[in-house]
Protein backbone atom coordinates (compact mmCIF):
# COMPACT_ATOMS: atom_id res chain seq x y z
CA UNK A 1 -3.46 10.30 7.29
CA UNK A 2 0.05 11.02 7.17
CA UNK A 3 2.95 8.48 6.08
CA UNK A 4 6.29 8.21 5.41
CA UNK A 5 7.64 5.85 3.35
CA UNK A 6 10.52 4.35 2.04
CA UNK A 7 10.93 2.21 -0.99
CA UNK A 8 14.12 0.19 -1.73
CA UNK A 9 15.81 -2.52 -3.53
CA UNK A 10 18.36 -2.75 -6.69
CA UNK A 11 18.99 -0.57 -8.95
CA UNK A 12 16.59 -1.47 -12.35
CA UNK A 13 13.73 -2.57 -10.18
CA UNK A 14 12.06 0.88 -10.70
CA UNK A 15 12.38 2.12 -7.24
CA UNK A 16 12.35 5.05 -7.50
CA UNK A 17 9.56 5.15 -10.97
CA UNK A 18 7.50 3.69 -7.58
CA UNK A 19 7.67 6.66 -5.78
CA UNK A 20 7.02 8.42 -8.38
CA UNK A 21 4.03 7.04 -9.27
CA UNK A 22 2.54 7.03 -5.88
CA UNK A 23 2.81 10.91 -5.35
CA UNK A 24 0.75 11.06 -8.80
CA UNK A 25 -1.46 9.13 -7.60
CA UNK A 26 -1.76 10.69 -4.17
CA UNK A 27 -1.59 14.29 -5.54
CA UNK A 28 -4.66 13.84 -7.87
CA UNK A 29 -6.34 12.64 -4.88
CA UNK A 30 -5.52 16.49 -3.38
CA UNK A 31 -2.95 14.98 -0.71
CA UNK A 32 0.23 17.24 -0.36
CA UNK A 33 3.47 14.72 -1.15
CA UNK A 34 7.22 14.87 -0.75
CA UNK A 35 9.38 12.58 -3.07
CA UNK A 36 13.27 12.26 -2.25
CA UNK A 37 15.06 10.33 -5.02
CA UNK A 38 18.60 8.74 -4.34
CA UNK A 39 20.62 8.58 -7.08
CA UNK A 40 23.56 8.47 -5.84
CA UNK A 41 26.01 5.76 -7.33
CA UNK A 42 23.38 4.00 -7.84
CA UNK A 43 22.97 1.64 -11.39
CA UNK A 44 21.19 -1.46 -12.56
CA UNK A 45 21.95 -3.84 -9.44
CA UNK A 46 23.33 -1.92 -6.91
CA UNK A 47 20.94 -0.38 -4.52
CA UNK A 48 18.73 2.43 -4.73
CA UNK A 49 16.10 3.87 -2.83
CA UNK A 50 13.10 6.92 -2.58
CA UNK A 51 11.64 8.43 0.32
CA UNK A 52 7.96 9.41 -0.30
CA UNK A 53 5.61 11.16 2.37
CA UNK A 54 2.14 11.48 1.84
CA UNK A 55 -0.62 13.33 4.19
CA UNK A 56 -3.58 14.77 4.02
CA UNK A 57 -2.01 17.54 6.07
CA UNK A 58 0.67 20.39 4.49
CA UNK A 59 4.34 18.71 5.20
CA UNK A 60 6.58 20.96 7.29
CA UNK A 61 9.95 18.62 6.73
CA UNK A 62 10.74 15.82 3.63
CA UNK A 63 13.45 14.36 6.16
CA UNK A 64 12.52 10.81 7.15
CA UNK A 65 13.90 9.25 9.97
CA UNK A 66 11.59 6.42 10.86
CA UNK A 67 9.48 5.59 8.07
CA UNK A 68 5.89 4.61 8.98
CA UNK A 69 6.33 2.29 5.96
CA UNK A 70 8.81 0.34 4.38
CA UNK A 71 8.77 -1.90 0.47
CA UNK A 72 11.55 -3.78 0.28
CA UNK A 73 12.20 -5.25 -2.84
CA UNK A 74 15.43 -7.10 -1.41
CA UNK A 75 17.02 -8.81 1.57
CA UNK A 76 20.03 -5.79 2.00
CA UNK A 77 17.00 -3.42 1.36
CA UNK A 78 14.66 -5.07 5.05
CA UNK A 79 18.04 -5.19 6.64
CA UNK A 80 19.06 -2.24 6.26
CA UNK A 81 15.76 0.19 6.98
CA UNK A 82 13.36 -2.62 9.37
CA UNK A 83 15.39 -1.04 12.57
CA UNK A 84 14.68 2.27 11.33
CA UNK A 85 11.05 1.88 11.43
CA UNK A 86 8.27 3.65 13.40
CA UNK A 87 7.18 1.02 16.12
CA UNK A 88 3.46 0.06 14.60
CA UNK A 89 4.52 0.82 11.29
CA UNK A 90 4.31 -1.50 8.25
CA UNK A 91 6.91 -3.24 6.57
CA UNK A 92 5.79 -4.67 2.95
CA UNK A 93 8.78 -7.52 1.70
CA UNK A 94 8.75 -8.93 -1.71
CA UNK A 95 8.71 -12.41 -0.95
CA UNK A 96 9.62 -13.96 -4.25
CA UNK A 97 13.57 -12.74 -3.13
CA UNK A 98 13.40 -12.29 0.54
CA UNK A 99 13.57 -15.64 2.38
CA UNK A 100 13.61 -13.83 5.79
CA UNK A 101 10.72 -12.35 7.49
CA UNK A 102 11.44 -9.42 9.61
CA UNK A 103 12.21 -10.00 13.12
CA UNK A 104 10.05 -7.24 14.83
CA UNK A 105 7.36 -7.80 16.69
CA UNK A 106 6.14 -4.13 17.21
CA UNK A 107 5.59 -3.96 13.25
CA UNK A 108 2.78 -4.98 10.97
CA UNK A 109 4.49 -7.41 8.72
CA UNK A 110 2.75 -7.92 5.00
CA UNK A 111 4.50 -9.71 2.56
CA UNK A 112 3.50 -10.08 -1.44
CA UNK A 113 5.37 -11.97 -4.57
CA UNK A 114 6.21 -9.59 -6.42
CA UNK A 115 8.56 -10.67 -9.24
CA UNK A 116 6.38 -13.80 -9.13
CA UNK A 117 3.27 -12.02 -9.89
CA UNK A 118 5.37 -9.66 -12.73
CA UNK A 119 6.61 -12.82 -14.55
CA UNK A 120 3.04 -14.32 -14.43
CA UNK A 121 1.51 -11.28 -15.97
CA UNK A 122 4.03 -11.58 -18.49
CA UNK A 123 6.72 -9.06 -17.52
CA UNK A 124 10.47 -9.55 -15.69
CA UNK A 125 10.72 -6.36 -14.52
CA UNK A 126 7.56 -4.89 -13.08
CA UNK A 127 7.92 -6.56 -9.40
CA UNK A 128 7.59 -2.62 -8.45
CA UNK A 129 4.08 -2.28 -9.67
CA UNK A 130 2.85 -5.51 -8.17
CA UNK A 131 4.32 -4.39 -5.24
CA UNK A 132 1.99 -0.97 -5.53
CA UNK A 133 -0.90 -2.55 -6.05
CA UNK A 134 -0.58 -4.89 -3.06
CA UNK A 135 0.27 -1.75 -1.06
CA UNK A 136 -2.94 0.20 -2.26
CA UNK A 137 -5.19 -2.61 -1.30
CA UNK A 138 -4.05 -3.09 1.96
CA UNK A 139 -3.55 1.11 2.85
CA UNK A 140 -6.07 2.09 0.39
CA UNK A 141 -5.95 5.62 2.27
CA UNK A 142 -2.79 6.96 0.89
CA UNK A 143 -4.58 6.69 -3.09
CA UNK A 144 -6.92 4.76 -5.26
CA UNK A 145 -5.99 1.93 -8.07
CA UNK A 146 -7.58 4.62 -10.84
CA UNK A 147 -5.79 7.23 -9.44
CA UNK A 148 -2.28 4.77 -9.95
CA UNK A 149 -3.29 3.94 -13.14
CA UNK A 150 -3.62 7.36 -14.61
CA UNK A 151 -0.23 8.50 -12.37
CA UNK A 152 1.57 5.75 -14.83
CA UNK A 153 0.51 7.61 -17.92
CA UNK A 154 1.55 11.07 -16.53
CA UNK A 155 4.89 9.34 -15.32
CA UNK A 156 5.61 7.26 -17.98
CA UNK A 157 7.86 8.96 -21.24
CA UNK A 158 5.90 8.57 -24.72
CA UNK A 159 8.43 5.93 -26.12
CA UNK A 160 7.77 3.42 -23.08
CA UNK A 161 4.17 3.95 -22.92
CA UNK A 162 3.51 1.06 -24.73
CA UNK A 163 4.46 -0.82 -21.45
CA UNK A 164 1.93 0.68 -19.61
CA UNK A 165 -0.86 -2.04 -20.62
CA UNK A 166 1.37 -5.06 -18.68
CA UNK A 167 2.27 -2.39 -15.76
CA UNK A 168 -1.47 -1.97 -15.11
CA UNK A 169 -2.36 -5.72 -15.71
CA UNK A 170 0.77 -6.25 -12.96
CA UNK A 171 -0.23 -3.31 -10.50
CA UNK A 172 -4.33 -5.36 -10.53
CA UNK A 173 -2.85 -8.26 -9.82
CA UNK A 174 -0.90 -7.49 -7.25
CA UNK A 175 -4.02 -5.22 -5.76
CA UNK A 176 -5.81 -8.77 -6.19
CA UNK A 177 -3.17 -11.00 -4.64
């Protein structure tokens, strides 16, 4: 198993807390992981994104140039890397603010509600964890739900760890959408 994966949308939709949280959660599993953060200019609504490889094999290079597959929390986000990916690759929209679908036919096109599933559960601003869960159930190869779970509590800082019971309920549900 080896992907490479890029997760984007605007800034304050924990991005790049995502990719964190999935080379936790891969790394436990003994996977080797690359993370690439952009900060950049970067701030609550503009856009950010992280570039996350995971394999079960030692990674020579962290450089992505067409991911094998893409979360896109936001329209600019699948505009801007759906013609960068690998053909057969995965793109996974957030369809609670993407109207469009991607127009590629030699992609496998999965879509989940993410901010719609994060209100439900009783959070605004957890669209990135329902978006991890949905990801984990359908490429349960790159790490397990338990394995995301306990990731979060590594991840997370002691004062915001009380937030981690609604990220967990919102990563399930998404897993369960």
């Amino acid at each position: 198993m080896h992907e490479e994966i890029i997760i984007s949308g605007f800034g304050g939709q924990g991005v790049l807390l995502a990719g964190k949280l999935l080379c936790i959660a891969a790394m436990r599993e003994g996977k080797h992981v690359s993370h690439i953060p952009s900060y950049g200019a970067e701030m609550r609504g503009g856009t950010a994104h992280c570039k996350v490889i995971i394999s079960d094999e030692e990674i020579s290079s962290p450089v992505i140039e067409h991911p094998t597959i893409v979360i896109a929390l936001n329209t600019p986000s699948m505009h801007k890397f759906e013609p960068k990916m690998a053909e057969g690759g995965m793109m996974l929209y957030n369809s609670s603010l993407i109207q469009d679908k991607p127009s590629r036919s030699d992609i496998k096109v999965e879509s989940v509600n993410a901010n719609d599933i994060s209100e439900a559960a009783g959070s605004l601003r957890a669209a990135n964890m329902a978006a991890l869960g949905y990801l984990l159930k359908v490429k349960p190869e790159i790490a397990s739900m338990d394995a995301l779970k306990e990731a979060l509590d590594e991840a997370i800082s002691a004062r915001n760890k009380k937030h981690n019971p609604i990220n967990i309920k919102i990563m399930e549900a998404g897993y369960q959408s």
